[in-house]
C-alpha atoms as a PDB file:
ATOM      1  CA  UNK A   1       0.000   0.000   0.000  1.00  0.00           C
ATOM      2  CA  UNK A   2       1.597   3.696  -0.642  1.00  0.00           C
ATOM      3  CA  UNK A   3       1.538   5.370   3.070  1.00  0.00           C
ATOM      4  CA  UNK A   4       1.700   8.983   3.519  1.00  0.00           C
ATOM      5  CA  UNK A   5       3.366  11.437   5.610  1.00  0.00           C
ATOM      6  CA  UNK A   6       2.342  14.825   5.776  1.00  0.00           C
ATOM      7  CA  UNK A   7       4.696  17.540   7.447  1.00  0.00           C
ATOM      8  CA  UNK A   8       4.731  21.262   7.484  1.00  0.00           C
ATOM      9  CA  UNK A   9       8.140  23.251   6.157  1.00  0.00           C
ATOM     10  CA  UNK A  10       9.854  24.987   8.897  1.00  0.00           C
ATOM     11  CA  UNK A  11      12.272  27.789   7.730  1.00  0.00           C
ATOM     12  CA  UNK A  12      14.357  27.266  10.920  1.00  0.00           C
ATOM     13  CA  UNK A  13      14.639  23.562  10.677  1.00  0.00           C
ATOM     14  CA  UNK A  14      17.551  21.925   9.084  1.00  0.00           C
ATOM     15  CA  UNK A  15      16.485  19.588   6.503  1.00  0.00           C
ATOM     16  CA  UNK A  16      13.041  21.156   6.342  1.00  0.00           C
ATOM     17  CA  UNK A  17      15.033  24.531   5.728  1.00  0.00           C
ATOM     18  CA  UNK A  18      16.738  22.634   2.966  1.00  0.00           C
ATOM     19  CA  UNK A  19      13.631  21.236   1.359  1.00  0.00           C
ATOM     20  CA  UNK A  20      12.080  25.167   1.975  1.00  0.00           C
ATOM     21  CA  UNK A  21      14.631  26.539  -0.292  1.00  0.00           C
ATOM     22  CA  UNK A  22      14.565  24.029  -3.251  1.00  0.00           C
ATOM     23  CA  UNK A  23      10.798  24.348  -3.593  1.00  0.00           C
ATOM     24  CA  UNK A  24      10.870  28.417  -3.464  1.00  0.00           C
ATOM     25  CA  UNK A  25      13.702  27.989  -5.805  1.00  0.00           C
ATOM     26  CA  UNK A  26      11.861  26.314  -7.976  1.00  0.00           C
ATOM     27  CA  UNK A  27       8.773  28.603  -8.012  1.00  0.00           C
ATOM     28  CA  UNK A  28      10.952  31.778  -8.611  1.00  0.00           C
ATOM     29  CA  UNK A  29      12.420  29.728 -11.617  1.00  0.00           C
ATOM     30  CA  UNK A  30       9.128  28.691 -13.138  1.00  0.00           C
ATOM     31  CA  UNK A  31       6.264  31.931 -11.967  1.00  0.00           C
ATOM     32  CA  UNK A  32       8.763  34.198 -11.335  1.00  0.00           C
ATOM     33  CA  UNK A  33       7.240  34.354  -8.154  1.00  0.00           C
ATOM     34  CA  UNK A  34       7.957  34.115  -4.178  1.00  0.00           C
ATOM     35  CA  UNK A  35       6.000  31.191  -2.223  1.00  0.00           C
ATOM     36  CA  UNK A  36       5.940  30.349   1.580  1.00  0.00           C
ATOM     37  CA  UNK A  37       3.866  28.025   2.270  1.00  0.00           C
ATOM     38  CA  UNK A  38       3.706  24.137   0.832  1.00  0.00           C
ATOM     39  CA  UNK A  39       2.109  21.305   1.529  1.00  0.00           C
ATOM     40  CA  UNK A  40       4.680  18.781   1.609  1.00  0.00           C
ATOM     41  CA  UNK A  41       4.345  15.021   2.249  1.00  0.00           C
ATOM     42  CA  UNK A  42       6.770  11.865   1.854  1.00  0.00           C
ATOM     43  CA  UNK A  43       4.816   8.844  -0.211  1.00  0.00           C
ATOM     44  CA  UNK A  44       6.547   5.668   0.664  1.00  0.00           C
ATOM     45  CA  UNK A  45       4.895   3.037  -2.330  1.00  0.00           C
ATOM     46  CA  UNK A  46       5.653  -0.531  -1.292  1.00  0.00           C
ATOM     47  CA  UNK A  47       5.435  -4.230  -3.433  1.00  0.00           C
ATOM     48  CA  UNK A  48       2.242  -4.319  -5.091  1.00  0.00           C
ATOM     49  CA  UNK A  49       1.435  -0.632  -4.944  1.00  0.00           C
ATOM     50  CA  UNK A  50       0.568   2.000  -7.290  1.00  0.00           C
ATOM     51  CA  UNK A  51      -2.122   4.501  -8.500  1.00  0.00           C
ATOM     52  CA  UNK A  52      -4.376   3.833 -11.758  1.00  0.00           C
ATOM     53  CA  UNK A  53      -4.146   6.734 -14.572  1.00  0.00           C
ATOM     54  CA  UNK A  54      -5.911   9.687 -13.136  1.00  0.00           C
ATOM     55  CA  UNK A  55      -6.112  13.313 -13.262  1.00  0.00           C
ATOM     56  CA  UNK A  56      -5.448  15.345  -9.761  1.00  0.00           C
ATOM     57  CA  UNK A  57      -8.813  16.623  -8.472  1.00  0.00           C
ATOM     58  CA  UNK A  58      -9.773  19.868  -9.555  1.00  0.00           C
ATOM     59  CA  UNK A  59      -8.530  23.158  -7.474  1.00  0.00           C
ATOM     60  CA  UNK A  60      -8.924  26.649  -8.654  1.00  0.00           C
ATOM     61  CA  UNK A  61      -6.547  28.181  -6.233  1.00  0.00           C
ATOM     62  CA  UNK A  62      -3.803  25.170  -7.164  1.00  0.00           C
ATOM     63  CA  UNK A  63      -1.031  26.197  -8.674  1.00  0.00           C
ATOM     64  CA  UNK A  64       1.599  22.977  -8.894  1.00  0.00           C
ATOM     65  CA  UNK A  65       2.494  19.985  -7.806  1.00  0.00           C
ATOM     66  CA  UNK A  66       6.095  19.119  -7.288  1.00  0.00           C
ATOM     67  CA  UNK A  67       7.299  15.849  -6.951  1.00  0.00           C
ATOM     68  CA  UNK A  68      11.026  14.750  -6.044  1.00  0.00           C
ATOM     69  CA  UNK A  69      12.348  11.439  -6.035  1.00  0.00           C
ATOM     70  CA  UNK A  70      14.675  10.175  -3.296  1.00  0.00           C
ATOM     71  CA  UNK A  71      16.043   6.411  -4.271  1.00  0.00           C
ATOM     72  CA  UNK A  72      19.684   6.478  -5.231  1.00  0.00           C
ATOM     73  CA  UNK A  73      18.909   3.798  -7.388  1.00  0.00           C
ATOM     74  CA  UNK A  74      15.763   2.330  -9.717  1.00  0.00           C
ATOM     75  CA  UNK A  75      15.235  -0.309 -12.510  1.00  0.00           C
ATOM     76  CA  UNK A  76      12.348   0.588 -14.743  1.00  0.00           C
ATOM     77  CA  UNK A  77      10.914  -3.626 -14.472  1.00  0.00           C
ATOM     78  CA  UNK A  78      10.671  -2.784 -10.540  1.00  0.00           C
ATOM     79  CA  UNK A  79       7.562  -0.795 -11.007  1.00  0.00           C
ATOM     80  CA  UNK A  80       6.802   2.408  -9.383  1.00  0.00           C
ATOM     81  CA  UNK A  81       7.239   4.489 -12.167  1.00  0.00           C
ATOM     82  CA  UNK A  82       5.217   7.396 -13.226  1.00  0.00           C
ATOM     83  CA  UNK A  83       3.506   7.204 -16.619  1.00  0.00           C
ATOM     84  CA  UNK A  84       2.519  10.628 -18.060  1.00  0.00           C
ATOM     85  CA  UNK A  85      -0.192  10.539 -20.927  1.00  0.00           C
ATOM     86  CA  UNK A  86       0.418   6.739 -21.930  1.00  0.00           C
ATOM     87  CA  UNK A  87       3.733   8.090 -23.227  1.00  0.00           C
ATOM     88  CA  UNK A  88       6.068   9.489 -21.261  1.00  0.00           C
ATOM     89  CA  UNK A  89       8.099   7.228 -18.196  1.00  0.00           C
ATOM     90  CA  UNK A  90      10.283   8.626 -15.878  1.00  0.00           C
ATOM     91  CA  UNK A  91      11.933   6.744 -13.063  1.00  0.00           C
ATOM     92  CA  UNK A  92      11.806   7.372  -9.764  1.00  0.00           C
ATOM     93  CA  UNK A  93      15.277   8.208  -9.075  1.00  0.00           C
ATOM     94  CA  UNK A  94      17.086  10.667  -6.833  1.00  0.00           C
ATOM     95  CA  UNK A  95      17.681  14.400  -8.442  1.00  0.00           C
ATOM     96  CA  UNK A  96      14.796  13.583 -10.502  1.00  0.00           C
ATOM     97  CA  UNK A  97      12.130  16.280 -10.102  1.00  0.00           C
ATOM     98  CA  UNK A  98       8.538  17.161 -11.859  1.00  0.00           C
ATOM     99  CA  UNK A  99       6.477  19.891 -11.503  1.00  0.00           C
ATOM    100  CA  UNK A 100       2.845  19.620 -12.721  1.00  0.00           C
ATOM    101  CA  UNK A 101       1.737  22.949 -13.455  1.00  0.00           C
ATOM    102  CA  UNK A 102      -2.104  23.643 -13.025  1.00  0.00           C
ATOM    103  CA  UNK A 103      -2.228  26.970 -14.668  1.00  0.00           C
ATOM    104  CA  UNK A 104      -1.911  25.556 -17.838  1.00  0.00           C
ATOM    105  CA  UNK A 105      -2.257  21.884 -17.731  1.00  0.00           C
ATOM    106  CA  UNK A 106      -4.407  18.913 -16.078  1.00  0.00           C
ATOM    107  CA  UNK A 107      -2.485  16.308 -17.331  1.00  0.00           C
ATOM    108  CA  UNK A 108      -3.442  12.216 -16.822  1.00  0.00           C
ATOM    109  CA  UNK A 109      -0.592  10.379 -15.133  1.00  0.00           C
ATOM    110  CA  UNK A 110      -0.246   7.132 -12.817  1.00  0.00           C
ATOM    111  CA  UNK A 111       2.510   5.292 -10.872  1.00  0.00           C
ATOM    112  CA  UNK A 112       2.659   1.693 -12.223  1.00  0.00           C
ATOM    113  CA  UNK A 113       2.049  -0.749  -9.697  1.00  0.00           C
ATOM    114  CA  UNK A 114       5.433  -1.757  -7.746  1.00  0.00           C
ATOM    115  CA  UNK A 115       6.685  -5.427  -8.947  1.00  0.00           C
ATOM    116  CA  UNK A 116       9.826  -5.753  -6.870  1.00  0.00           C
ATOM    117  CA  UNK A 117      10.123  -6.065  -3.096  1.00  0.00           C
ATOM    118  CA  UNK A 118      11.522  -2.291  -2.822  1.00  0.00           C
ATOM    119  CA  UNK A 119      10.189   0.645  -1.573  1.00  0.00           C
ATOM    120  CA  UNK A 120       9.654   3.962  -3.952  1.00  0.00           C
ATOM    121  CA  UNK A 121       9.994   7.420  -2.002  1.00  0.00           C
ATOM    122  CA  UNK A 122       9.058  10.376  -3.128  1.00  0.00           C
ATOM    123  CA  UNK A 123       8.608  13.859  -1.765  1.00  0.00           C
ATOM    124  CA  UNK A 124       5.145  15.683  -2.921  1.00  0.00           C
ATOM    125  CA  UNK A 125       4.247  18.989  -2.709  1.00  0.00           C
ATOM    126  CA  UNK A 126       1.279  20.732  -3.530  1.00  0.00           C
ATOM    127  CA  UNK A 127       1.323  25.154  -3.679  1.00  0.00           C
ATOM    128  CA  UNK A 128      -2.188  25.977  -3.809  1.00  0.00           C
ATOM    129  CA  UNK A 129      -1.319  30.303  -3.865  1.00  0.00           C
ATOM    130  CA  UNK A 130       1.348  32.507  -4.868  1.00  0.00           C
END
């Protein structure tokens, strides 16, 4: 099953500091905008896990998702890895990061179901306001 863990960014708290700065680093890059407040969870998917082709649930006021993978290593046969439009797979690897952006886009997308006994991590973060 794909377990959650939801957090809150603290500016004065060391790896939450760190995370804090990539994600407003990343909004700056893409709006050209300043952003202080995410909603930021780890998704831990484990053997046998995944989520069917769907499109995120509507949200006027959401800007992006941003999603960065944390496993040093990945095979794409191991499952766990996310499928944009039928088309497009990208493995969940470390230093790999997407950013879905709601403004313009609602794309489908799904995380193929985990075949190996490994388990995916990802950090996701939503920005509903600039």
């Amino acid at each position: 099953f794909q377990l959650w863990r939801y957090t809150a960014l603290d500016n004065n708290k060391g790896h939450h500091f760190f995370m804090n700065s990539i994600l407003k680093k990343i909004v700056k890059t893409i709006y050209n905008k300043v952003a202080d407040e995410f909603l930021t969870n780890v998704t831990s998917f484990t053997e046998k896990s995944g989520i069917k082709p769907h499109k995120d649930a509507g949200n006027d006021d959401r800007v992006c998702g941003i999603l960065m993978y944390c496993n040093d290593t990945w095979q794409k046969e191991w499952g766990g890895n996310l499928v944009i439009n039928d088309e497009h797979t990208i493995l969940p690897i470390k230093n790999t990061v997407i950013v879905f952006d709601y403004t313009e886009n609602n794309i489908k997308h799904e995380v193929t179901k985990v075949e190996a006994n490994r388990n995916r991590f990802c950090v996701t973060t939503f920005l509903d306001k600039i």
